[in-house]
C-alpha atoms as a PDB file:
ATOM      1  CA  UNK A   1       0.000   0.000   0.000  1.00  0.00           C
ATOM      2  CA  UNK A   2       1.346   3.779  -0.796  1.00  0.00           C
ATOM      3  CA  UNK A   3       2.294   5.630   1.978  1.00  0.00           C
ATOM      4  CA  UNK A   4      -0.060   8.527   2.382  1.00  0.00           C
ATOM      5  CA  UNK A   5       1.711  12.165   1.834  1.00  0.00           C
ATOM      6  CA  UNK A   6      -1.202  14.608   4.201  1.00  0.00           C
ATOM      7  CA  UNK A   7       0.732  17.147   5.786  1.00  0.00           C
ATOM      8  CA  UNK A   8      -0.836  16.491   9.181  1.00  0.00           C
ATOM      9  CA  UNK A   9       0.944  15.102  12.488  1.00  0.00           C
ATOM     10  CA  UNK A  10      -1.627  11.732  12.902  1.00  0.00           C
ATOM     11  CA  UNK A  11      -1.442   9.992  16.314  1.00  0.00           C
ATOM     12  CA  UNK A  12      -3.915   6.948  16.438  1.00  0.00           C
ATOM     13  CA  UNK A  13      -5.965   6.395  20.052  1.00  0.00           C
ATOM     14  CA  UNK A  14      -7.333   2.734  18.945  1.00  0.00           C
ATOM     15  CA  UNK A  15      -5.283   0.274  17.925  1.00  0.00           C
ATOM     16  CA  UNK A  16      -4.741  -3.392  19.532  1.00  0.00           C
ATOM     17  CA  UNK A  17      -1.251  -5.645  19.201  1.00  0.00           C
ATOM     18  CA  UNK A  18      -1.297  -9.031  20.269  1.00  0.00           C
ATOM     19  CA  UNK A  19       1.445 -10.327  22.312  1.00  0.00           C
ATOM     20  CA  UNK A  20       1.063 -13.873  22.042  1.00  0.00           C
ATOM     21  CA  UNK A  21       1.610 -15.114  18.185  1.00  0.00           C
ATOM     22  CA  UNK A  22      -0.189 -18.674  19.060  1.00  0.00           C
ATOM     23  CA  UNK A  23      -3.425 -16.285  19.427  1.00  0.00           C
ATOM     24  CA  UNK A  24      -3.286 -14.100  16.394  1.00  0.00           C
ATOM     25  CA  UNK A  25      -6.150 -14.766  13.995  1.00  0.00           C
ATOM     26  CA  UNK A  26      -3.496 -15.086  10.879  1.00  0.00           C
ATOM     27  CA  UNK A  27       0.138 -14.239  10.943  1.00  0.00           C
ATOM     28  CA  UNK A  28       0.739 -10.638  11.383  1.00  0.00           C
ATOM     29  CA  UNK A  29      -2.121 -10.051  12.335  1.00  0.00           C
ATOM     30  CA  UNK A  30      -2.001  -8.070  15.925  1.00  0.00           C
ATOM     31  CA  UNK A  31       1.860  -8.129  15.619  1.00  0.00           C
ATOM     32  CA  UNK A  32       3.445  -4.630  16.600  1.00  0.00           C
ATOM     33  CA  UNK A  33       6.357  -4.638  13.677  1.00  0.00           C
ATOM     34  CA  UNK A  34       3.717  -4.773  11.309  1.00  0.00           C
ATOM     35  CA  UNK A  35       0.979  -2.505  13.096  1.00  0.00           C
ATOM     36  CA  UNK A  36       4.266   0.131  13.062  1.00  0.00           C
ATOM     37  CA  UNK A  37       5.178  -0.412   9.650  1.00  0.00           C
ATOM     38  CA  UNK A  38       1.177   0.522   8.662  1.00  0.00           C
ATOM     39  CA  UNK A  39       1.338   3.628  10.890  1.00  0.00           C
ATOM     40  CA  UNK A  40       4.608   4.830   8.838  1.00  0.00           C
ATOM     41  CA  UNK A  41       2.751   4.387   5.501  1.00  0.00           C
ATOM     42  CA  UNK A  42      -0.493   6.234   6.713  1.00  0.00           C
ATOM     43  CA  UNK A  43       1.652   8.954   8.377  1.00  0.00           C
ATOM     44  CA  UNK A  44       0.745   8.315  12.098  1.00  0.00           C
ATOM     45  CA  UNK A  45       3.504   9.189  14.278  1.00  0.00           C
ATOM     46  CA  UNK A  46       2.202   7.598  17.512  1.00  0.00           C
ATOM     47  CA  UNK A  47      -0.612   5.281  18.589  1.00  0.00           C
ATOM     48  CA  UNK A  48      -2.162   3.517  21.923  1.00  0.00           C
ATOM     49  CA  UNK A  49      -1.825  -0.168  22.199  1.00  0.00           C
ATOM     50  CA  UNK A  50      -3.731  -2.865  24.251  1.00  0.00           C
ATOM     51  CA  UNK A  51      -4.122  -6.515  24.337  1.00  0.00           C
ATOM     52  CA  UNK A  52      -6.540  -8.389  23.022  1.00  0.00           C
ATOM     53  CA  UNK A  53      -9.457 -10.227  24.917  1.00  0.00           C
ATOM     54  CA  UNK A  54      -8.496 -12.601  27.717  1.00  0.00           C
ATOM     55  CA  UNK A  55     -10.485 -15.045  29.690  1.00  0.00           C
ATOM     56  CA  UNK A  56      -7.848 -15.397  32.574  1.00  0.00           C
ATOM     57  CA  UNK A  57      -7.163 -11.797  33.405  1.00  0.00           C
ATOM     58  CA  UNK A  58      -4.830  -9.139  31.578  1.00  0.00           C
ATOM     59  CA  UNK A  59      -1.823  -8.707  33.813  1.00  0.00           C
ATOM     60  CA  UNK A  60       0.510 -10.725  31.532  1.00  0.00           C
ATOM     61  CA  UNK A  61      -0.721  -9.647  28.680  1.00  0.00           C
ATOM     62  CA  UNK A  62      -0.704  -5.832  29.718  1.00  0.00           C
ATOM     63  CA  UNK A  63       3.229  -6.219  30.597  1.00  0.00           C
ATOM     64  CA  UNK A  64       3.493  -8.208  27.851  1.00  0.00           C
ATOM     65  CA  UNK A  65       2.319  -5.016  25.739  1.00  0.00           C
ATOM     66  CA  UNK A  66       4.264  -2.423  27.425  1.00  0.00           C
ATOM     67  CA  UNK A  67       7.196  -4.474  26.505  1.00  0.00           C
ATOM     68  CA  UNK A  68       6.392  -4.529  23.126  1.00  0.00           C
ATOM     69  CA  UNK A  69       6.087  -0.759  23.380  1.00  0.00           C
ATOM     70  CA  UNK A  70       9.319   0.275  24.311  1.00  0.00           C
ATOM     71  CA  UNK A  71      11.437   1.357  21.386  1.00  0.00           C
ATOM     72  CA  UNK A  72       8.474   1.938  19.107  1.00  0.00           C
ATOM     73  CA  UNK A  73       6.002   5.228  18.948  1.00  0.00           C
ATOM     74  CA  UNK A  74       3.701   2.852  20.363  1.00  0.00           C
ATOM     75  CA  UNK A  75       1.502   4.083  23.698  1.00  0.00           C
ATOM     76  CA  UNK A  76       0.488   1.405  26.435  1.00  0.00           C
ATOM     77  CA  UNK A  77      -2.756   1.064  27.664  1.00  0.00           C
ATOM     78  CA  UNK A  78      -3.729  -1.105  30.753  1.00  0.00           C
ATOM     79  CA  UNK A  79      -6.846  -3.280  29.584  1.00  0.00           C
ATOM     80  CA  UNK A  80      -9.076  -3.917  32.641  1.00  0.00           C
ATOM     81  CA  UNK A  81     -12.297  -5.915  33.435  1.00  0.00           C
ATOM     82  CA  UNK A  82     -14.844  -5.848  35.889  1.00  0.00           C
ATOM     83  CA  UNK A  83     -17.104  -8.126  38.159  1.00  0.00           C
ATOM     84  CA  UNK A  84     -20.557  -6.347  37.120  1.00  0.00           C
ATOM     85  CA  UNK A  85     -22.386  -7.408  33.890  1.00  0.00           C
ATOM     86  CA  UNK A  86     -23.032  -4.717  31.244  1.00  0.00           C
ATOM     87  CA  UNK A  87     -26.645  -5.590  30.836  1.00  0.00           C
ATOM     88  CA  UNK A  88     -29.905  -4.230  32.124  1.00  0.00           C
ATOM     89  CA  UNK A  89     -31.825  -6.899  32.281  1.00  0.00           C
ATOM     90  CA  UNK A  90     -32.999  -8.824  35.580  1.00  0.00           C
ATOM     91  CA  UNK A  91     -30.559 -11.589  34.715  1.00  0.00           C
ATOM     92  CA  UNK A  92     -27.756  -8.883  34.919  1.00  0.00           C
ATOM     93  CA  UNK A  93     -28.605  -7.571  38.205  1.00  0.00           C
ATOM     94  CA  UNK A  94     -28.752 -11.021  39.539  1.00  0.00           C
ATOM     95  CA  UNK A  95     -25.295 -11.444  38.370  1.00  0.00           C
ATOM     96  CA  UNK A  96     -24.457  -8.229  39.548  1.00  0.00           C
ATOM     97  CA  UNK A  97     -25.336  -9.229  42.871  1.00  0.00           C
ATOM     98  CA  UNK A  98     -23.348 -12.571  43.480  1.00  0.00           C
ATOM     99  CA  UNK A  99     -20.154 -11.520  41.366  1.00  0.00           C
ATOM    100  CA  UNK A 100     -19.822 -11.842  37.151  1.00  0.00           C
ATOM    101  CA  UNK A 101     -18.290 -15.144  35.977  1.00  0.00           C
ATOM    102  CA  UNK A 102     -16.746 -15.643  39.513  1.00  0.00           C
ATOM    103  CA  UNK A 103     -13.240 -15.576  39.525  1.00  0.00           C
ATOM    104  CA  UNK A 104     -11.121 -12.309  39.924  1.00  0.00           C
ATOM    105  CA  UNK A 105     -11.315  -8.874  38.326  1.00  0.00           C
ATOM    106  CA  UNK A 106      -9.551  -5.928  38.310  1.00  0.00           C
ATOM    107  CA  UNK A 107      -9.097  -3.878  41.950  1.00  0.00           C
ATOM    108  CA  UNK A 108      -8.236  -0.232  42.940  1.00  0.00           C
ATOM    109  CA  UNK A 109      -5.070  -1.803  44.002  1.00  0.00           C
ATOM    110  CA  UNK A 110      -4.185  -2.834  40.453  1.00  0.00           C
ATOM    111  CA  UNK A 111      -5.202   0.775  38.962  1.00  0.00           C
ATOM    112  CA  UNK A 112      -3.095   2.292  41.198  1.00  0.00           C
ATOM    113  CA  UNK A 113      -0.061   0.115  40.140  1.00  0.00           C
ATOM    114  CA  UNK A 114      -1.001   0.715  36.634  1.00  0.00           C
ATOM    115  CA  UNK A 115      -1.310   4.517  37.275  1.00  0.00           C
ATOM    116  CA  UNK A 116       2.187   4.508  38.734  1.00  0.00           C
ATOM    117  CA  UNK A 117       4.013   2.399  36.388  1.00  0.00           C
ATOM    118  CA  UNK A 118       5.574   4.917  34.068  1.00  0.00           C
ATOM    119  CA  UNK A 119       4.979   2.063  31.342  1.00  0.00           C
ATOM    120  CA  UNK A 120       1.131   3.077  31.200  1.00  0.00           C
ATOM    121  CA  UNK A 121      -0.651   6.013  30.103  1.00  0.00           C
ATOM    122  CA  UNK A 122      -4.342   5.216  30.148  1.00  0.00           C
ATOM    123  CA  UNK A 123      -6.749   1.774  30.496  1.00  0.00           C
ATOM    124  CA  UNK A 124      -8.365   0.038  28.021  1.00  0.00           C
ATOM    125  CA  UNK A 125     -12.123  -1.501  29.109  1.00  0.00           C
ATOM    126  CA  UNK A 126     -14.620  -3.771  26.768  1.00  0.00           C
ATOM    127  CA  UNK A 127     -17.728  -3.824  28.963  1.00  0.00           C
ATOM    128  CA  UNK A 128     -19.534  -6.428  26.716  1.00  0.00           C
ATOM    129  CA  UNK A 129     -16.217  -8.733  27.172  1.00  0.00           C
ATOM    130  CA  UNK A 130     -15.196  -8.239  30.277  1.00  0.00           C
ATOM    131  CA  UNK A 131     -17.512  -6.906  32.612  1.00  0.00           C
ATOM    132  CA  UNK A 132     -18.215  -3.591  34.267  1.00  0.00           C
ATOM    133  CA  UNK A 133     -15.548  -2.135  37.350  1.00  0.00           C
ATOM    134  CA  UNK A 134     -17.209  -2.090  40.684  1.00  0.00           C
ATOM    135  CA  UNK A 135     -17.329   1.790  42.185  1.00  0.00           C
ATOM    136  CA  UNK A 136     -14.603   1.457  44.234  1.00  0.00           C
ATOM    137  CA  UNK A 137     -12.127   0.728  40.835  1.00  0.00           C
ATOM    138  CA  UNK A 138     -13.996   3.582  38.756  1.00  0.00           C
ATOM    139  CA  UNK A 139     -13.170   6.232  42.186  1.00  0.00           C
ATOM    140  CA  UNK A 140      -9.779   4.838  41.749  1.00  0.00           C
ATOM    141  CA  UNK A 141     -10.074   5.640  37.716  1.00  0.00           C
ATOM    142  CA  UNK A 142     -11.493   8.526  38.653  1.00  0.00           C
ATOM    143  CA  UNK A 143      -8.222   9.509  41.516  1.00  0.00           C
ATOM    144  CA  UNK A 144      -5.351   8.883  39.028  1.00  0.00           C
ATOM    145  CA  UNK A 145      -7.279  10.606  36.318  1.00  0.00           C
ATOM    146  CA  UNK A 146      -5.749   8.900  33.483  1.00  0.00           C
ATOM    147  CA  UNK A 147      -8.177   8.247  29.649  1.00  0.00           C
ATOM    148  CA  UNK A 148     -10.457   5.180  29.775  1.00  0.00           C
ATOM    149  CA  UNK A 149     -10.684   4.270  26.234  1.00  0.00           C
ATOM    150  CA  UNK A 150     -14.063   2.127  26.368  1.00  0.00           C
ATOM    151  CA  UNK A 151     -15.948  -0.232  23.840  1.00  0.00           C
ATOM    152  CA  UNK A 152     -18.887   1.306  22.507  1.00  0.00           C
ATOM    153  CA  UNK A 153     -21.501  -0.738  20.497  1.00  0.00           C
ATOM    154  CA  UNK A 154     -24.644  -2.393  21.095  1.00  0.00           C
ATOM    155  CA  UNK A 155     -23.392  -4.740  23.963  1.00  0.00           C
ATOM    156  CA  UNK A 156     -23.666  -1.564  25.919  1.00  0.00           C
ATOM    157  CA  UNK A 157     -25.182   1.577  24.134  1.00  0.00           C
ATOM    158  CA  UNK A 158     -24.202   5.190  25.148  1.00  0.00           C
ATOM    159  CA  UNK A 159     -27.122   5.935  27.219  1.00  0.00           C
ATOM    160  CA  UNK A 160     -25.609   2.433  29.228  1.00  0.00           C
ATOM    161  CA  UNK A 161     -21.933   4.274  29.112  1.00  0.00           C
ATOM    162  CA  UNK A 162     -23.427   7.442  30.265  1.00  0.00           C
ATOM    163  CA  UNK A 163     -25.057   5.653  33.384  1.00  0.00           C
ATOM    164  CA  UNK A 164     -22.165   3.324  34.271  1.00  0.00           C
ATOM    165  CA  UNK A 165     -19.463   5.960  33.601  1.00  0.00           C
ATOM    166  CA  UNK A 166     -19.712   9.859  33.321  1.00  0.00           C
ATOM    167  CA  UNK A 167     -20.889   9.918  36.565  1.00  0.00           C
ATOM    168  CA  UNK A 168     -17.141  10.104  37.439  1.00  0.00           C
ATOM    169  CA  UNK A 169     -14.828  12.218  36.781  1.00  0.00           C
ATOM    170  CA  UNK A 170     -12.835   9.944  34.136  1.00  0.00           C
ATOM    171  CA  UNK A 171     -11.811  10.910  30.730  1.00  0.00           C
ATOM    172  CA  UNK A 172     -13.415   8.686  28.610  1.00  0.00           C
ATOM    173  CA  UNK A 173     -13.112   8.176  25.351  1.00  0.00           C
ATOM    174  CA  UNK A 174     -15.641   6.492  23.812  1.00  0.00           C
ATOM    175  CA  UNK A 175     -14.909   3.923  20.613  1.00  0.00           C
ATOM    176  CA  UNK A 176     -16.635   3.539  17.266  1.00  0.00           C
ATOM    177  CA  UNK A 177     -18.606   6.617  18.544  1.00  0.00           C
ATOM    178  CA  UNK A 178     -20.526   4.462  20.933  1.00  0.00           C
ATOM    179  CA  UNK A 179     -21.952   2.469  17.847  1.00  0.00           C
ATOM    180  CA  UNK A 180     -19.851  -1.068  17.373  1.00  0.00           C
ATOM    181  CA  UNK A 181     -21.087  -2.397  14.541  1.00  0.00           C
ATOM    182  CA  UNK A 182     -21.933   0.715  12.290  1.00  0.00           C
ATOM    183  CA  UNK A 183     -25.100   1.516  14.209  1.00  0.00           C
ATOM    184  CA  UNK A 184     -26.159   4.916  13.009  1.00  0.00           C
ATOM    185  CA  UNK A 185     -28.464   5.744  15.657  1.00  0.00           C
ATOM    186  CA  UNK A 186     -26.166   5.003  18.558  1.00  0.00           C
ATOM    187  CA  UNK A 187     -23.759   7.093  16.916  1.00  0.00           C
ATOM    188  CA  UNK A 188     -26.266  10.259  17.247  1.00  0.00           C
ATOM    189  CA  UNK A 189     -27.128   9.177  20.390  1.00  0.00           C
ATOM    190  CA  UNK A 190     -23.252   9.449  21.455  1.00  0.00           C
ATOM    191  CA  UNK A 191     -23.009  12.971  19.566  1.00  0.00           C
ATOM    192  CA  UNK A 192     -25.602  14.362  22.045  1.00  0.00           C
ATOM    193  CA  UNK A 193     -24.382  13.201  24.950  1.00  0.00           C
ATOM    194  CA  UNK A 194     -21.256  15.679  24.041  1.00  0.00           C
ATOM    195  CA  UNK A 195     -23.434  18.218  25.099  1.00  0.00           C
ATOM    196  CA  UNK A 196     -23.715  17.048  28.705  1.00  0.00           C
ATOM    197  CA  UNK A 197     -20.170  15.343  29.602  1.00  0.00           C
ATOM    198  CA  UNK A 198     -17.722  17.434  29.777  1.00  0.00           C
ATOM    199  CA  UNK A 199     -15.088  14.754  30.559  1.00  0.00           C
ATOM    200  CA  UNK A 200     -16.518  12.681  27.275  1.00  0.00           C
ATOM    201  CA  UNK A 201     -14.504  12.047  23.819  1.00  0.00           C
ATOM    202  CA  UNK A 202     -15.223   9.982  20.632  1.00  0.00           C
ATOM    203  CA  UNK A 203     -12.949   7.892  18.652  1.00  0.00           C
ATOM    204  CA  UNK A 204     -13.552   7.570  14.952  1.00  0.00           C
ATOM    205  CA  UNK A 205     -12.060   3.613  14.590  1.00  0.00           C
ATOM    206  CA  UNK A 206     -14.347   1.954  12.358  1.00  0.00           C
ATOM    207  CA  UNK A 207     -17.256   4.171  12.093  1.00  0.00           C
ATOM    208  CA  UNK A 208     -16.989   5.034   7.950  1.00  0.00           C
ATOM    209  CA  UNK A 209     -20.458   7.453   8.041  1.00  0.00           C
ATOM    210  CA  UNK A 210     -19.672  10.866   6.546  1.00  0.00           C
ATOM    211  CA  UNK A 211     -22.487  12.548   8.097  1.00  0.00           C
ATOM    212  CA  UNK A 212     -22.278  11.788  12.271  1.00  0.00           C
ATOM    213  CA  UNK A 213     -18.306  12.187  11.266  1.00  0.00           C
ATOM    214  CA  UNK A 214     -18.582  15.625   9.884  1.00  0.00           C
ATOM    215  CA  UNK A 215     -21.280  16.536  12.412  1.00  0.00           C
ATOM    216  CA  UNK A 216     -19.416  15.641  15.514  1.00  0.00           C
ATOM    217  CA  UNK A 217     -16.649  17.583  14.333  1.00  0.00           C
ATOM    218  CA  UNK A 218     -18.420  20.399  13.313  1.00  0.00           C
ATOM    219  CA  UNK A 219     -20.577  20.456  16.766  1.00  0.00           C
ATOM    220  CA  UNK A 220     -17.253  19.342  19.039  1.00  0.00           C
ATOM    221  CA  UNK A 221     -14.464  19.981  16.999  1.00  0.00           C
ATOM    222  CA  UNK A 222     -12.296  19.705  20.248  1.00  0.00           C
ATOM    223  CA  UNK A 223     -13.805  16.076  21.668  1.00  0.00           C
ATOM    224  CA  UNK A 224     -12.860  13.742  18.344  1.00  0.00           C
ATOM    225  CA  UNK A 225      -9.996  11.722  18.286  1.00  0.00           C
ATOM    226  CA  UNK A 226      -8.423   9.723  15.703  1.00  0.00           C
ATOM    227  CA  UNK A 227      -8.601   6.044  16.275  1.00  0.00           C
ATOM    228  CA  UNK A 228      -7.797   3.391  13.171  1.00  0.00           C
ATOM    229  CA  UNK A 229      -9.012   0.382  15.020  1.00  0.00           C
ATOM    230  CA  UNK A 230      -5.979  -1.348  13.969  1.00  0.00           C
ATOM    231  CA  UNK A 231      -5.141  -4.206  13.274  1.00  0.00           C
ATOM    232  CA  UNK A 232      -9.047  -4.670  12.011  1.00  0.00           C
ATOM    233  CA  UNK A 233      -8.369  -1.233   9.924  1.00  0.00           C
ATOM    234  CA  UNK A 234      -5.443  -0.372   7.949  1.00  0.00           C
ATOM    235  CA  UNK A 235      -4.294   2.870   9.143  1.00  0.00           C
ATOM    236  CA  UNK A 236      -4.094   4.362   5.755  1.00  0.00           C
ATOM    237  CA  UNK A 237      -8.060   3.561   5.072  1.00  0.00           C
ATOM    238  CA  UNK A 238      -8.628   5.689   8.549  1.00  0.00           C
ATOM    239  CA  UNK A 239      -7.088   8.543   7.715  1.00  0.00           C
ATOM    240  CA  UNK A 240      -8.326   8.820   4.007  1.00  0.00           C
ATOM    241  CA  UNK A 241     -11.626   8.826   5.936  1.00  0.00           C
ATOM    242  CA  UNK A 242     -11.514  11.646   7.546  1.00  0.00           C
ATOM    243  CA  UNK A 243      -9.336  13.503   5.148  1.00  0.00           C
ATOM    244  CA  UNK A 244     -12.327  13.344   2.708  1.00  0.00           C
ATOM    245  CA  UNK A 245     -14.702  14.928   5.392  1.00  0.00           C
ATOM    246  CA  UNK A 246     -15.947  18.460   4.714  1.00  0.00           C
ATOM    247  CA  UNK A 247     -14.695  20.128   7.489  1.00  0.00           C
ATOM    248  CA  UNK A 248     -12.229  22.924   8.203  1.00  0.00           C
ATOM    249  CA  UNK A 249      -8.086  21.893   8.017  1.00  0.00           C
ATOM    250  CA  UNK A 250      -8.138  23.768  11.937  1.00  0.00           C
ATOM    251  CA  UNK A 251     -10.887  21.137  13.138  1.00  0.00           C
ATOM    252  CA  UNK A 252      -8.536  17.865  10.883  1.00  0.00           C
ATOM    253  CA  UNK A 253      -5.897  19.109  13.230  1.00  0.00           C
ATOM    254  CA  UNK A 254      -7.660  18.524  16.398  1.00  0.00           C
ATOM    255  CA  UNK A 255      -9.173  15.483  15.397  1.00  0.00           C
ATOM    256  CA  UNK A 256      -5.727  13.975  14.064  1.00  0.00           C
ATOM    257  CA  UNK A 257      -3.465  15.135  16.859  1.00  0.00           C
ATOM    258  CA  UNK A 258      -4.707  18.192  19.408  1.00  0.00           C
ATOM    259  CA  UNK A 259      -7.261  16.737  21.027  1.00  0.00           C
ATOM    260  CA  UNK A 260      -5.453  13.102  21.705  1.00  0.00           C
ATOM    261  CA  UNK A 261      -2.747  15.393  22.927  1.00  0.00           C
ATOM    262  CA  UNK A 262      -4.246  17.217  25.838  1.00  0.00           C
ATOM    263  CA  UNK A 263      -5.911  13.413  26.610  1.00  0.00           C
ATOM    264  CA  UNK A 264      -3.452  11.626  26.228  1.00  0.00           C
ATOM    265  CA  UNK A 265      -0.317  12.846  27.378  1.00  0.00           C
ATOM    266  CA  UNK A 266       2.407  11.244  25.490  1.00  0.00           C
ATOM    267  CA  UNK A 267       0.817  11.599  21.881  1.00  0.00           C
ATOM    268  CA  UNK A 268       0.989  15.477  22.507  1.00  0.00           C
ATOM    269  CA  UNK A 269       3.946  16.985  20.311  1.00  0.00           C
ATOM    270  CA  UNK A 270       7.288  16.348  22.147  1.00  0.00           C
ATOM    271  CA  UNK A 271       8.891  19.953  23.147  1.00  0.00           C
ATOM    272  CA  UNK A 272      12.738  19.665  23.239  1.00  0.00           C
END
């Protein structure tokens, strides 16, 4: 593929490397040599990085990421889970009630380390995959104040987000514009809850409409990040989306690097 020639600086706040090869869907797939290899054709400079689902926890796989990171302009995230199901339904507060799946979750003691290990700059959380945190880890979220990038989609709609989440004071930045798989109404629904949440950003990985693109930017040209949703998405494809929006260059810039800077501290432009 090319490499793109834009002009822009491009950081990327979505993409996922996996660290185990025996787990990767096809080779290459997930692996970070080719993931930064994509991001030099596309003209990204810097991306976030998380692991890919687990069923026995994420601590291995989160150091097994940050590893990866070092040496590359690759940004570790800590993926978390939680003990409280996603869903509204009676079965899901019965769930809720004697612990999700059994087994253990993530605690405000391992935010804390996370927050504190200079190897992380944010957490990574897939409701539908791995639960909901209990209060006591989203105050902890909420003390280091770090970016929760979070799974949006039908699994757990924005309204679900809104109730679970913005009622802390967490950055959160919301994926696929709240709308995993290409649901247009969730994706308005996310738009509007701009209005209210201060503290709340979308990421464009995966969402391909032109129209709830070019309106969120228009309406909150300063809360839209870039994501690719690498390895899913070639970087190159994600940024000739939203260089074909009709939108202002000034508003491009925030989405492609500004805003992911003041969220996300080390994708801001290095000062030297």
């Amino acid at each position: 593929m090319l490499e793109l020639e834009h002009g822009f600086r491009v950081v990327d706040v979505h993409a996922r490397v996996e660290p185990d090869e025996e787990r990767r869907p096809r080779p290459g797939l997930g692996d970070p040599e080719q993931l930064e290899r994509e991001m030099h054709q596309a003209g990204v400079v810097r991306a976030v990085v998380y692991p890919s689902a687990r069923e026995e926890g994420y601590l291995k796989a989160n150091n097994a990421v940050a590893r990866m990171s070092v040496g590359r302009p690759l940004v570790a995230f800590a993926r978390i889970d939680g003990a409280r199901d996603p869903g509204g339904g009676a079965g899901s507060r019965l769930r809720n009630l004697t612990g999700r799946n059994g087994g253990d979750h993530t605690t405000p003691e391992d935010v804390e380390q996370y927050a504190y290990d200079d190897r992380f700059y944010g957490f990574k959380l897939h409701p539908g995959k791995d639960g909901l945190p209990t209060a006591a880890v989203l105050e902890q979220l909420a003390d280091v104040a770090q970016p929760l990038l979070v799974h949006g989609g039908e699994d757990i709609p924005p309204s679900a987000i809104a109730d679970a989440l913005l009622g802390y004071d967490i950055p959160v930045i919301l994926s696929h514009f709240g709308a995993h798989p290409l649901r247009a109404d969730l994706m308005d629904a996310a738009i509007s809850l701009l209005d209210d949440h201060d503290q709340l950003y979308l990421d464009t990985s995966v969402v391909r409409y032109r129209d709830p693109l070019e309106r969120a930017i228009r309406e909150h040209p300063d809360r839209v990040l870039f994501g690719s949703g690498a390895p899913h998405t070639h970087p190159n494809v994600a940024v000739m989306e939203i260089l074909t929006l009709d939108v202002p260059e000034d508003a491009m810039k925030k989405v492609f690097s500004n805003n992911a800077g003041r969220v996300v501290e080390p994708l801001a432009p290095r000062q030297f």
